[in-house]
C-alpha atoms as a PDB file:
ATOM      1  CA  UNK A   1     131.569  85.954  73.691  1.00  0.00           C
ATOM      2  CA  UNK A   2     130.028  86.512  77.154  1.00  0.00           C
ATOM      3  CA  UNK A   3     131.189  90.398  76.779  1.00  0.00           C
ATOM      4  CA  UNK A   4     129.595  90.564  73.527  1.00  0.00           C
ATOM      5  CA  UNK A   5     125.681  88.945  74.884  1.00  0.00           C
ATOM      6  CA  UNK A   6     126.031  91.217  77.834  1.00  0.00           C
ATOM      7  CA  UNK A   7     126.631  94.013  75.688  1.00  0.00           C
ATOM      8  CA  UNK A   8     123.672  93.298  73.343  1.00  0.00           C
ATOM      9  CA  UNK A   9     120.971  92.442  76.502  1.00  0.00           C
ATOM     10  CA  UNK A  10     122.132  95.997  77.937  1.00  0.00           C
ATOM     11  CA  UNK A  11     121.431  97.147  74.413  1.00  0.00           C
ATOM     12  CA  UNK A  12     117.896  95.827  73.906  1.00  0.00           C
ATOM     13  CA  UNK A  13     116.913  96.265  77.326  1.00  0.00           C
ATOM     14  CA  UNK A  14     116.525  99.562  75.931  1.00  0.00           C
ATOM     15  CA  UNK A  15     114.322  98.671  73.354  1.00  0.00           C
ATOM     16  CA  UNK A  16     111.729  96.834  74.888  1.00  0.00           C
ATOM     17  CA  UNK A  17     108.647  98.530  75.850  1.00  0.00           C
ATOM     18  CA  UNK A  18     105.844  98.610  77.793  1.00  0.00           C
ATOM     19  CA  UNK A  19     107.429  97.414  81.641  1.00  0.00           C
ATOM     20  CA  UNK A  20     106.651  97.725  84.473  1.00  0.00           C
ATOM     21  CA  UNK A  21     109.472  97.547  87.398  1.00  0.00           C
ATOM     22  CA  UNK A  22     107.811  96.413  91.461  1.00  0.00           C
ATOM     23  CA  UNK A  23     110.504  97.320  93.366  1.00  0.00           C
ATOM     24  CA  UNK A  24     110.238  95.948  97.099  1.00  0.00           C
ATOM     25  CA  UNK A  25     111.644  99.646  97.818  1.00  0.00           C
ATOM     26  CA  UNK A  26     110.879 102.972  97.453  1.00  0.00           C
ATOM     27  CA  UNK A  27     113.592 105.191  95.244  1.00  0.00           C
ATOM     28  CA  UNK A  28     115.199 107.715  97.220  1.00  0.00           C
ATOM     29  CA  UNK A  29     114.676 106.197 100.289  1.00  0.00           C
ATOM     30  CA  UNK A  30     117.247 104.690 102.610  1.00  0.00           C
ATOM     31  CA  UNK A  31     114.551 102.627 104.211  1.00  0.00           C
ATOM     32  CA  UNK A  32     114.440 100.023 101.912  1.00  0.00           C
ATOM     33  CA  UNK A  33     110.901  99.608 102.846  1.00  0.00           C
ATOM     34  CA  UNK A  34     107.785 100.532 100.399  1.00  0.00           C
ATOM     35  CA  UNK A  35     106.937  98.835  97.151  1.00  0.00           C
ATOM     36  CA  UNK A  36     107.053 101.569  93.827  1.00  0.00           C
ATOM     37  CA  UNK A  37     105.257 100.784  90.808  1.00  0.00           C
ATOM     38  CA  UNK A  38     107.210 102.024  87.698  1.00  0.00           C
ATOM     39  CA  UNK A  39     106.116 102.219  84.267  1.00  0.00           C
ATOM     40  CA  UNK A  40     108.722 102.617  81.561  1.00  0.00           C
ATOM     41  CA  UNK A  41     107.691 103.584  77.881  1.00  0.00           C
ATOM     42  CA  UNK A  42     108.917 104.812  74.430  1.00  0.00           C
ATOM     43  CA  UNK A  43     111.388 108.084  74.721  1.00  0.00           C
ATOM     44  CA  UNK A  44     112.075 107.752  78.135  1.00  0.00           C
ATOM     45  CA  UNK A  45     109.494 108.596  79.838  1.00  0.00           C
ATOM     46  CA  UNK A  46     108.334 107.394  82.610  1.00  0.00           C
ATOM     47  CA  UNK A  47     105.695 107.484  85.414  1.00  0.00           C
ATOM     48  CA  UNK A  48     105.191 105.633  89.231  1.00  0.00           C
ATOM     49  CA  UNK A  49     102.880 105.171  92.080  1.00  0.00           C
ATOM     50  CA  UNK A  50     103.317 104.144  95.539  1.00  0.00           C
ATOM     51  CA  UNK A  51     100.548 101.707  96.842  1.00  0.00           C
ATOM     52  CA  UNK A  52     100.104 102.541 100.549  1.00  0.00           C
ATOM     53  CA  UNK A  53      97.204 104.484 101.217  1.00  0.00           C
ATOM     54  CA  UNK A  54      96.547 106.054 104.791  1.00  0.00           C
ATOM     55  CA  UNK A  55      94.204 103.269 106.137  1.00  0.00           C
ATOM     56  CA  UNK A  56      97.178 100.741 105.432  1.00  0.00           C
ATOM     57  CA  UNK A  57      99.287 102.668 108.044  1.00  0.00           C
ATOM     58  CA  UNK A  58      96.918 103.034 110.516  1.00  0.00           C
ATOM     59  CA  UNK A  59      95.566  99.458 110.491  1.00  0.00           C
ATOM     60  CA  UNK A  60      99.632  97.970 110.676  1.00  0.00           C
ATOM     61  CA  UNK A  61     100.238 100.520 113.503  1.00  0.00           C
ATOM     62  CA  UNK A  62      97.041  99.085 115.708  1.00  0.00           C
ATOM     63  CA  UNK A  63      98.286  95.228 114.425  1.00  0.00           C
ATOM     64  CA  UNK A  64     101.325  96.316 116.207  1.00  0.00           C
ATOM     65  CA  UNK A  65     100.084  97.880 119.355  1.00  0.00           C
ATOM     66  CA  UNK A  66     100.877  94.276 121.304  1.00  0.00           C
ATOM     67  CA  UNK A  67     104.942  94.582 119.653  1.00  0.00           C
ATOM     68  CA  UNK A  68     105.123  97.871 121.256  1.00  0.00           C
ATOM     69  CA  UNK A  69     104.246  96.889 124.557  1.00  0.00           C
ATOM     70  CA  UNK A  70     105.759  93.824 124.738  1.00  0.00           C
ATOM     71  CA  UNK A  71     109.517  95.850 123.297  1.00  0.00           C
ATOM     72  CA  UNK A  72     109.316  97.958 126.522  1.00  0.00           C
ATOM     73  CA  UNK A  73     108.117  95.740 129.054  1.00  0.00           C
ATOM     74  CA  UNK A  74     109.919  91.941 128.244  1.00  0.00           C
ATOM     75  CA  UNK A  75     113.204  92.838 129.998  1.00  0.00           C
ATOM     76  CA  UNK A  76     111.136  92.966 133.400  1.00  0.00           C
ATOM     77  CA  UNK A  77     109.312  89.593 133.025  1.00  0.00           C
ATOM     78  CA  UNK A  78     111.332  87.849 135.603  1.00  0.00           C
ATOM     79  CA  UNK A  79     112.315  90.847 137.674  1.00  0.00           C
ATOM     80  CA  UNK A  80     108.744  91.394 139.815  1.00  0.00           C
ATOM     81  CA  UNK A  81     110.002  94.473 141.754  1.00  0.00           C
ATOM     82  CA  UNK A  82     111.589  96.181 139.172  1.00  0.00           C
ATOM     83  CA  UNK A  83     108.926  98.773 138.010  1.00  0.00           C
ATOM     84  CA  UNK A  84     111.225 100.566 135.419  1.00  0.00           C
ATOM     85  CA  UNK A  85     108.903  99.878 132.339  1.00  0.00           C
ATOM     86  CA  UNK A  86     105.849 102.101 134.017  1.00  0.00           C
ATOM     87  CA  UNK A  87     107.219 105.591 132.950  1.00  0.00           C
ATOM     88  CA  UNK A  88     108.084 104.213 129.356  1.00  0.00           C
ATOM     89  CA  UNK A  89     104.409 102.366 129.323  1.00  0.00           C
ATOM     90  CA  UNK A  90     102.525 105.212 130.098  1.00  0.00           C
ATOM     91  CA  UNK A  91     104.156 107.584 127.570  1.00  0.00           C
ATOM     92  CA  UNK A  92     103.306 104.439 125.109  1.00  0.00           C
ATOM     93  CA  UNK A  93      99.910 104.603 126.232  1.00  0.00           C
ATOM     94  CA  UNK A  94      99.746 108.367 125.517  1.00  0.00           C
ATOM     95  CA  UNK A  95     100.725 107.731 122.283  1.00  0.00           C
ATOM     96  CA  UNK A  96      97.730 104.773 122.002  1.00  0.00           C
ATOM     97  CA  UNK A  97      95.097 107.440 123.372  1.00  0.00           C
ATOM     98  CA  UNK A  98      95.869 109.661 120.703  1.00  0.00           C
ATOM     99  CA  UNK A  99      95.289 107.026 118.012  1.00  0.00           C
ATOM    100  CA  UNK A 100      91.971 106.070 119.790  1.00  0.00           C
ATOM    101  CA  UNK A 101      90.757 109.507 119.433  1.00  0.00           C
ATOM    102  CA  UNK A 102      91.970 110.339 115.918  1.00  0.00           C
ATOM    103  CA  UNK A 103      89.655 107.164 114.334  1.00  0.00           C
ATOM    104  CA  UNK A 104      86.649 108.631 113.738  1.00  0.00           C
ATOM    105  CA  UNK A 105      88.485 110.955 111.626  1.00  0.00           C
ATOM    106  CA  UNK A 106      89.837 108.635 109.183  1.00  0.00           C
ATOM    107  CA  UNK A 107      88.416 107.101 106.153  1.00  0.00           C
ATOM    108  CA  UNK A 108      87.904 103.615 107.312  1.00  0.00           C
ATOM    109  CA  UNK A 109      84.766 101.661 106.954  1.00  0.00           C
ATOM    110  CA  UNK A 110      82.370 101.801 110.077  1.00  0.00           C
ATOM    111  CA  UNK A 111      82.672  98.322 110.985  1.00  0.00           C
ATOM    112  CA  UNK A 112      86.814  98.473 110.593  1.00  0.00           C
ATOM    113  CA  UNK A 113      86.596 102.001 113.172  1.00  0.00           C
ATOM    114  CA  UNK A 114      84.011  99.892 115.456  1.00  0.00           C
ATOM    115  CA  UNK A 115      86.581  97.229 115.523  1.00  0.00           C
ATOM    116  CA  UNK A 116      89.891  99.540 115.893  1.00  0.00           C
ATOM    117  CA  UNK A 117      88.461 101.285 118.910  1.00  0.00           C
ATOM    118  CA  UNK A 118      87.741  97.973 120.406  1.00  0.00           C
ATOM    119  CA  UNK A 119      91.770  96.447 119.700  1.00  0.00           C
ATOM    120  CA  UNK A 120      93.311  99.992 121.091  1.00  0.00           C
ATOM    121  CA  UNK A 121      90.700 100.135 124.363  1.00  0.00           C
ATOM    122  CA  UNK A 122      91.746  96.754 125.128  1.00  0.00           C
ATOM    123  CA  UNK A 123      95.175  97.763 124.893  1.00  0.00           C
ATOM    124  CA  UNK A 124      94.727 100.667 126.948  1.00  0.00           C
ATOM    125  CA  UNK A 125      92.889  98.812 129.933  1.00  0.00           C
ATOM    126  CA  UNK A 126      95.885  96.137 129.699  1.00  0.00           C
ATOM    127  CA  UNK A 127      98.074  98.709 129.927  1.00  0.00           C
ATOM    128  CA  UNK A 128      96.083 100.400 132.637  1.00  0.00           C
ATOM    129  CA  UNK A 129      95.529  97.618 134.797  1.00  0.00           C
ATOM    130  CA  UNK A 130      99.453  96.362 134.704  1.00  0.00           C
ATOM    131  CA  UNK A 131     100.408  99.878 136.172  1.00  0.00           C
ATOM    132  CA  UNK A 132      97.928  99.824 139.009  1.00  0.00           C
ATOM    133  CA  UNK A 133      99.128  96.358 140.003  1.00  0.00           C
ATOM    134  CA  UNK A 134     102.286  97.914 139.603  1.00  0.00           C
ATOM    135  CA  UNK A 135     102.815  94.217 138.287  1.00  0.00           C
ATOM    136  CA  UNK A 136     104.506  92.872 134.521  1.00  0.00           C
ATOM    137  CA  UNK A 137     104.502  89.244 134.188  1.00  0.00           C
ATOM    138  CA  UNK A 138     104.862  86.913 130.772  1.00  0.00           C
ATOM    139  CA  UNK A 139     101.596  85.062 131.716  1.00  0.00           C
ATOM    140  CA  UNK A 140      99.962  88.768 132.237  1.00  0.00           C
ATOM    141  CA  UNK A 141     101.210  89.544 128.585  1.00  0.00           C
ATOM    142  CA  UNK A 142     100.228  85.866 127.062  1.00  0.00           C
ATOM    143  CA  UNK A 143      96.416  86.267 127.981  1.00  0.00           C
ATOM    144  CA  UNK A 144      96.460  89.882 127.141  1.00  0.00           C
ATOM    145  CA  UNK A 145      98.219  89.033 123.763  1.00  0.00           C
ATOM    146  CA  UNK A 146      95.490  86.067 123.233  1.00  0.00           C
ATOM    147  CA  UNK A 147      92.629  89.012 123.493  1.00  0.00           C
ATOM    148  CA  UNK A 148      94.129  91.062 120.834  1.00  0.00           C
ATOM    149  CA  UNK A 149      94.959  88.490 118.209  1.00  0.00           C
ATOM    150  CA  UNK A 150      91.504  88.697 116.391  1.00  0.00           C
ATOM    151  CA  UNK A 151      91.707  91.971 115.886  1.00  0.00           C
ATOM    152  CA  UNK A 152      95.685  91.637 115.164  1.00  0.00           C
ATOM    153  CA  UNK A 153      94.134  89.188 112.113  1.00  0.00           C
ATOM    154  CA  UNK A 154      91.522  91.472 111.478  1.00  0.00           C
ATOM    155  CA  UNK A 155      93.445  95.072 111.219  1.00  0.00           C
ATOM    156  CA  UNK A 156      96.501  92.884 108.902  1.00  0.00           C
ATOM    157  CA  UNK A 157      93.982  91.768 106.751  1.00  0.00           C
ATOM    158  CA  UNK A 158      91.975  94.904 105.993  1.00  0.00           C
ATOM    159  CA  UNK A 159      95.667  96.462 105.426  1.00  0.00           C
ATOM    160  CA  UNK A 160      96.993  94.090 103.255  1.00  0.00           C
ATOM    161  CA  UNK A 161      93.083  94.649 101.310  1.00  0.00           C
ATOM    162  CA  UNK A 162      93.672  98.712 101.323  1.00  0.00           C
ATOM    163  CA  UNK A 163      97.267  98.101  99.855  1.00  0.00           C
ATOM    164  CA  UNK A 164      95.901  95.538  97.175  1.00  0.00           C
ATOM    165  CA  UNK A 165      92.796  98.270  96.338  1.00  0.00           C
ATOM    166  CA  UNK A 166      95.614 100.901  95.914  1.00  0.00           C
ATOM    167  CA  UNK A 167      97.977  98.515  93.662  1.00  0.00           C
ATOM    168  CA  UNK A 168      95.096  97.867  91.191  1.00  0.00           C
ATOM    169  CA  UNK A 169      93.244 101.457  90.835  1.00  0.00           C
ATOM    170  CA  UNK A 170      97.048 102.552  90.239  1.00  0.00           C
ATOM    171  CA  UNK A 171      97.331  99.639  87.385  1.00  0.00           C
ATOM    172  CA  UNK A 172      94.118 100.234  85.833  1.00  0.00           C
ATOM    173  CA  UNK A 173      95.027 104.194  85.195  1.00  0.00           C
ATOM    174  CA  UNK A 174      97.775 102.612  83.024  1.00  0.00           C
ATOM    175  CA  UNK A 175      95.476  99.725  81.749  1.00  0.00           C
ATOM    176  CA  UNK A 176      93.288 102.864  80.644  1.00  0.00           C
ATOM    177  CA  UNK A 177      96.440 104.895  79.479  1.00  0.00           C
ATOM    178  CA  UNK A 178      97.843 102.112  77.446  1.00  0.00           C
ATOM    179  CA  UNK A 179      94.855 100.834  75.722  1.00  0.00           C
ATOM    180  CA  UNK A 180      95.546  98.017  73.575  1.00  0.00           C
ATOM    181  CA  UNK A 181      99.227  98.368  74.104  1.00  0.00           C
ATOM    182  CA  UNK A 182      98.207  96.897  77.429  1.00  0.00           C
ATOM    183  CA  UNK A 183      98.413  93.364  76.117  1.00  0.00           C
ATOM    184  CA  UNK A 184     102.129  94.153  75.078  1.00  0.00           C
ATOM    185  CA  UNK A 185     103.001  94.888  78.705  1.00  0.00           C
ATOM    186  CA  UNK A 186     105.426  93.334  80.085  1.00  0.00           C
ATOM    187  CA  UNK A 187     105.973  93.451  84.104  1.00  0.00           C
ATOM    188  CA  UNK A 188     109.199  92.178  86.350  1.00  0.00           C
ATOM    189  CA  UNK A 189     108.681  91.913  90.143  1.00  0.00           C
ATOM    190  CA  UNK A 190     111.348  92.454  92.414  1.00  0.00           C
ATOM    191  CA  UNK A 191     110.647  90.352  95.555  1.00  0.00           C
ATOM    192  CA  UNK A 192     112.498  88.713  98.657  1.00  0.00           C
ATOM    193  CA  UNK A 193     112.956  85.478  98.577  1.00  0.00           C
ATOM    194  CA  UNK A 194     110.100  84.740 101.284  1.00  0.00           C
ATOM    195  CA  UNK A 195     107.677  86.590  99.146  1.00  0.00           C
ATOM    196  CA  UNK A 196     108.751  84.915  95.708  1.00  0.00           C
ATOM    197  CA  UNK A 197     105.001  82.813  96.230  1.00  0.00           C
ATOM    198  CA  UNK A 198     101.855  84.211  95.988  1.00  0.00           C
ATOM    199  CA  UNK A 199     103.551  87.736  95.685  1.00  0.00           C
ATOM    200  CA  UNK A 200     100.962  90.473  96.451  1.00  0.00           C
ATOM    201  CA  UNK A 201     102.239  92.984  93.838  1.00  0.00           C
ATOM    202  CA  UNK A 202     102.500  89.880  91.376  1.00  0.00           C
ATOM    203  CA  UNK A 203      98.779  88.795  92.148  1.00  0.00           C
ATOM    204  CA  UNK A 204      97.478  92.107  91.667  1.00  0.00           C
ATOM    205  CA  UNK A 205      99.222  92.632  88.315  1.00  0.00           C
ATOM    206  CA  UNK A 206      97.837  88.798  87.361  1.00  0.00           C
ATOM    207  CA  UNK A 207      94.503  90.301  87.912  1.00  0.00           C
ATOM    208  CA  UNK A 208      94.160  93.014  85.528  1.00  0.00           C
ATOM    209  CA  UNK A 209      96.645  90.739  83.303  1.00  0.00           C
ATOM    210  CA  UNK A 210      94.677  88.603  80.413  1.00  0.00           C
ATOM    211  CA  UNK A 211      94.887  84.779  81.415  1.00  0.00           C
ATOM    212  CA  UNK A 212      97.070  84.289  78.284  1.00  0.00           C
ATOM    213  CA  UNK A 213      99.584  87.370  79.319  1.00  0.00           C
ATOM    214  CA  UNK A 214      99.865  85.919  83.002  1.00  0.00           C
ATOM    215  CA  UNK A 215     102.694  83.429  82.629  1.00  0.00           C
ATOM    216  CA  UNK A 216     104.834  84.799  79.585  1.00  0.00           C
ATOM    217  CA  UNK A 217     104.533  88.320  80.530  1.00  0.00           C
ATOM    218  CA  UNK A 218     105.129  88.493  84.755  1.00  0.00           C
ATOM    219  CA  UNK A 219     108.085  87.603  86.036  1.00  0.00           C
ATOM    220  CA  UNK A 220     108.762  87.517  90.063  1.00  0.00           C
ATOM    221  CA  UNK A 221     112.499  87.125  90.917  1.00  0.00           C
ATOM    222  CA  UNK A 222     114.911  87.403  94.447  1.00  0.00           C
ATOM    223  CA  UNK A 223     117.876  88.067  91.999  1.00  0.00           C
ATOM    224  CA  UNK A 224     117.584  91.362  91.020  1.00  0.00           C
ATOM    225  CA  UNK A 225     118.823  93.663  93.436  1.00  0.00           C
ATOM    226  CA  UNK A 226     118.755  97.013  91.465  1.00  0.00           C
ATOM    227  CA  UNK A 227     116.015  98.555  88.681  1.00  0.00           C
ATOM    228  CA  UNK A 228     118.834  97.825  85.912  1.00  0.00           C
ATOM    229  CA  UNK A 229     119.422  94.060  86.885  1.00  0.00           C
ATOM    230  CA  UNK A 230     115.535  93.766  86.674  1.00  0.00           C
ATOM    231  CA  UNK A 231     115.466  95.241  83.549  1.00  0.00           C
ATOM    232  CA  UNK A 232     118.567  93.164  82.031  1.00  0.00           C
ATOM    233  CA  UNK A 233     117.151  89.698  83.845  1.00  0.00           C
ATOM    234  CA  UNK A 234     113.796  90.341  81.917  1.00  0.00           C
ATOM    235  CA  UNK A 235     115.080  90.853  78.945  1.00  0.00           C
ATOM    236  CA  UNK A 236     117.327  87.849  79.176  1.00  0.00           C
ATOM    237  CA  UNK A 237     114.357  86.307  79.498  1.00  0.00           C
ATOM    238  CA  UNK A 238     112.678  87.343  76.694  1.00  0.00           C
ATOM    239  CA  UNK A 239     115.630  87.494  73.998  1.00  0.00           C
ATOM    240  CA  UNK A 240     116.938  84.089  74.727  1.00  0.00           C
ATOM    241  CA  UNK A 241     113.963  81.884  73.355  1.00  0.00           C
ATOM    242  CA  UNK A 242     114.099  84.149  70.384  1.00  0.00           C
ATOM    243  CA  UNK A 243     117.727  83.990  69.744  1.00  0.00           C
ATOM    244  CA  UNK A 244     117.710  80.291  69.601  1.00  0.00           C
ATOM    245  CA  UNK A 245     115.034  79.621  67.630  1.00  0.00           C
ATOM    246  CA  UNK A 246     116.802  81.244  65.340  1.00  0.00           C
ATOM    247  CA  UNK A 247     119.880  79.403  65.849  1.00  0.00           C
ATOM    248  CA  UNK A 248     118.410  75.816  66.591  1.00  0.00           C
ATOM    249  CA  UNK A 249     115.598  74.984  63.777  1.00  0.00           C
ATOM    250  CA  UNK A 250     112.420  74.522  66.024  1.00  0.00           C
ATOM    251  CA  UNK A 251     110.952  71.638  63.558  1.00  0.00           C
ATOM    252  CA  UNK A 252     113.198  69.568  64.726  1.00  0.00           C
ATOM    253  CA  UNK A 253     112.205  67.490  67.843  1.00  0.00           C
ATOM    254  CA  UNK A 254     115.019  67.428  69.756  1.00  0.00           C
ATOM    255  CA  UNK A 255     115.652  71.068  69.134  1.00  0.00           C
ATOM    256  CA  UNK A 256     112.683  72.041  70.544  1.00  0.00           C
ATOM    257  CA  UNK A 257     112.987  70.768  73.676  1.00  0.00           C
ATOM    258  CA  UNK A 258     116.441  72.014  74.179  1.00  0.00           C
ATOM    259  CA  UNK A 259     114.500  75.749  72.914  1.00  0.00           C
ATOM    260  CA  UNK A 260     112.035  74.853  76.379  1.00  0.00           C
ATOM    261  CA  UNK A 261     115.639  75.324  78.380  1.00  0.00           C
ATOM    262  CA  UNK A 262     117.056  78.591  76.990  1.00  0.00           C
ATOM    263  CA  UNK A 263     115.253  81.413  79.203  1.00  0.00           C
ATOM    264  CA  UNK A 264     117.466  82.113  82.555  1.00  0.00           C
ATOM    265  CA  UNK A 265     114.365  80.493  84.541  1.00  0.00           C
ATOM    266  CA  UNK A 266     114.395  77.497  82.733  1.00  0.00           C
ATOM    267  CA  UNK A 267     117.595  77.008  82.392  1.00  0.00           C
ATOM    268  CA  UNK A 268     118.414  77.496  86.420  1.00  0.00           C
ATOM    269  CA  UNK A 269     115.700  74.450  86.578  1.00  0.00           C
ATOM    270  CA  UNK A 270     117.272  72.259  83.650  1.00  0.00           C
ATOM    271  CA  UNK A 271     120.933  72.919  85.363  1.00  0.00           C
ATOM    272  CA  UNK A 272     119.471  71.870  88.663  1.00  0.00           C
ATOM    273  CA  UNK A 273     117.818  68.528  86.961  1.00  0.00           C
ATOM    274  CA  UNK A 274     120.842  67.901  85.362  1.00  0.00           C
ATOM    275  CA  UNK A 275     122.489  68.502  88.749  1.00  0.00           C
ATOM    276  CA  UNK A 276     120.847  65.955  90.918  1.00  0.00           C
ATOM    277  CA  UNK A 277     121.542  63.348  87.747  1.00  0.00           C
ATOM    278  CA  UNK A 278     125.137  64.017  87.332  1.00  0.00           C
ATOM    279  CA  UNK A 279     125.378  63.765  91.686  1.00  0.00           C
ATOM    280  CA  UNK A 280     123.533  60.305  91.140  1.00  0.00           C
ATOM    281  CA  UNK A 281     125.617  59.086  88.681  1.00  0.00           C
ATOM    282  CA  UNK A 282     128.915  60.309  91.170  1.00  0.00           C
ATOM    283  CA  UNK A 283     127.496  58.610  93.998  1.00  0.00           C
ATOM    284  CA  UNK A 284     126.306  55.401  92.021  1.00  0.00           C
ATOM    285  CA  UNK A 285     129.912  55.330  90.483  1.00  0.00           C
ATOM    286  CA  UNK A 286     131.367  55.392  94.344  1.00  0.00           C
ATOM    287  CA  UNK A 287     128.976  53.286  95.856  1.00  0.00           C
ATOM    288  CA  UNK A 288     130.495  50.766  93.092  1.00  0.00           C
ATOM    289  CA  UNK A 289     134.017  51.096  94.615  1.00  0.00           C
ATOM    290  CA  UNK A 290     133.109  50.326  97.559  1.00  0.00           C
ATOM    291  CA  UNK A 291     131.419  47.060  96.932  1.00  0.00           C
ATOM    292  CA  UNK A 292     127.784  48.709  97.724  1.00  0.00           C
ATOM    293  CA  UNK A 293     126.266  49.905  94.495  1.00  0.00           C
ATOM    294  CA  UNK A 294     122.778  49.959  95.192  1.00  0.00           C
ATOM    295  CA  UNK A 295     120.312  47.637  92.843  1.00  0.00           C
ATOM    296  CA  UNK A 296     118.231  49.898  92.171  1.00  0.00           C
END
């Protein structure tokens, strides 16, 4: 039986259309770094965009400026006379210098350059300073790290706002594309399991989403681990409902709520429920054998 329902998901998964696939990777990469947009439709076809603009390099590179330094310099924090890091430091700080003078050329905001030039300079005169003293110390670091977190905050915010901009300008060519097909779409988010909250790719697509599309048509999941298994866990998902209403007559009361239980997401939180009550019932049953059954 279980051959036969795989069979006829992997069928219908090819059936189903608008989606949209966020991968937490880029295809054809080896990085497995980048979130890709996909949109699959009728025929085939296909079409994708990659939400990381310029600015949202450049601001996570200066965020980052203190994780350089501190990669090259840490192993010397309790060896004062060892002055290995310098030559290291100060082609790092080449490296820094170049960034400094390349802002003004980018396509940040005024106040975002303003601010950029200020994080890098301070890193520079950190830098500068620690060679002249010829000195590298954790407390050095700590203050010097303390200085930079504002614009740390500062530069990850503005990135994370440049990659959200770039997310929904990509979504609303489709929006525009689709027309009213748009409220058909469905969308299945790929995430790791720290992001499976308040998913950036998943807020954006809520967004542009109507309110009533939000929580039957996006679906954020750590399972998937390929494009296909996304594809076959969505439409799980939305086959399984349908199948047993057909099987299980809805206008019965009992019926329906076992219908609330049949999607994979509801059922992994009926099977935990039921879980935790068949564990109490265990423990309640060997609490009893031991003379300590709680009264409760």
């Amino acid at each position: 039986m279980q051959q036969n329902y795989n069979g006829f998901i992997q069928s219908l998964s090819q059936h189903i259309y608008p989606i949209i696939v966020v991968t937490p990777f880029t295809l054809g990469t080896s990085s497995g770094t980048g979130s890709q947009f996909i949109l699959y439709l009728p025929h085939g076809a296909s079409e994708s965009f990659i939400p990381f603009p310029l600015a949202f390099y450049e601001l996570k590179a200066v965020a980052h400026i203190p994780v350089g330094i501190f990669s090259l310099v840490a192993p010397y924090f309790n060896s004062p006379n060892d002055t290995q890091w310098i030559d290291p430091l100060m082609k790092y700080r080449l490296a820094i210098l170049k960034a400094l003078g390349s802002i003004d050329h980018t396509t940040l905001s005024a106040e975002t350059k303003s601010k950029t030039k200020k994080a890098i300079q301070l890193s520079i005169d950190f830098i500068d300073q620690s060679i002249r003293a010829k000195r590298m110390s954790a407390d050095d670091f700590k203050q010097f790290g303390a200085q930079f977190t504002p614009y740390a905050y500062y530069s990850l915010y503005e990135a994370m706002a440049a990659y959200e901009l770039a997310i929904v300008e990509g979504l609303t060519r489709w929006k525009k594309k689709l027309g009213p097909e748009w409220h058909n779409v469905y969308a299945i988010v790929m995430a790791l399991e720290i992001t499976l909250k308040n998913n950036p790719n998943a807020l954006a697509l809520e967004s542009l989403m109507d309110p009533d599309q939000v929580k039957s048509h996006i679906f954020v999941t750590a399972q998937a681990k390929t494009i296909n298994e996304a594809l076959l866990l969505l439409t799980r998902e939305l086959a399984a409902p349908i199948m047993g209403s057909l099987i299980f007559d809805p206008s019965n009361k009992e019926n329906r709520e076992l219908l609330k239980t049949l999607s994979p997401s509801a059922r992994t939180a009926f099977v935990g429920e039921a879980a935790k009550q068949g564990l109490a019932k265990i423990m309640r049953g060997a609490l009893s054998h031991t003379g300590h059954e709680s009264t409760k």
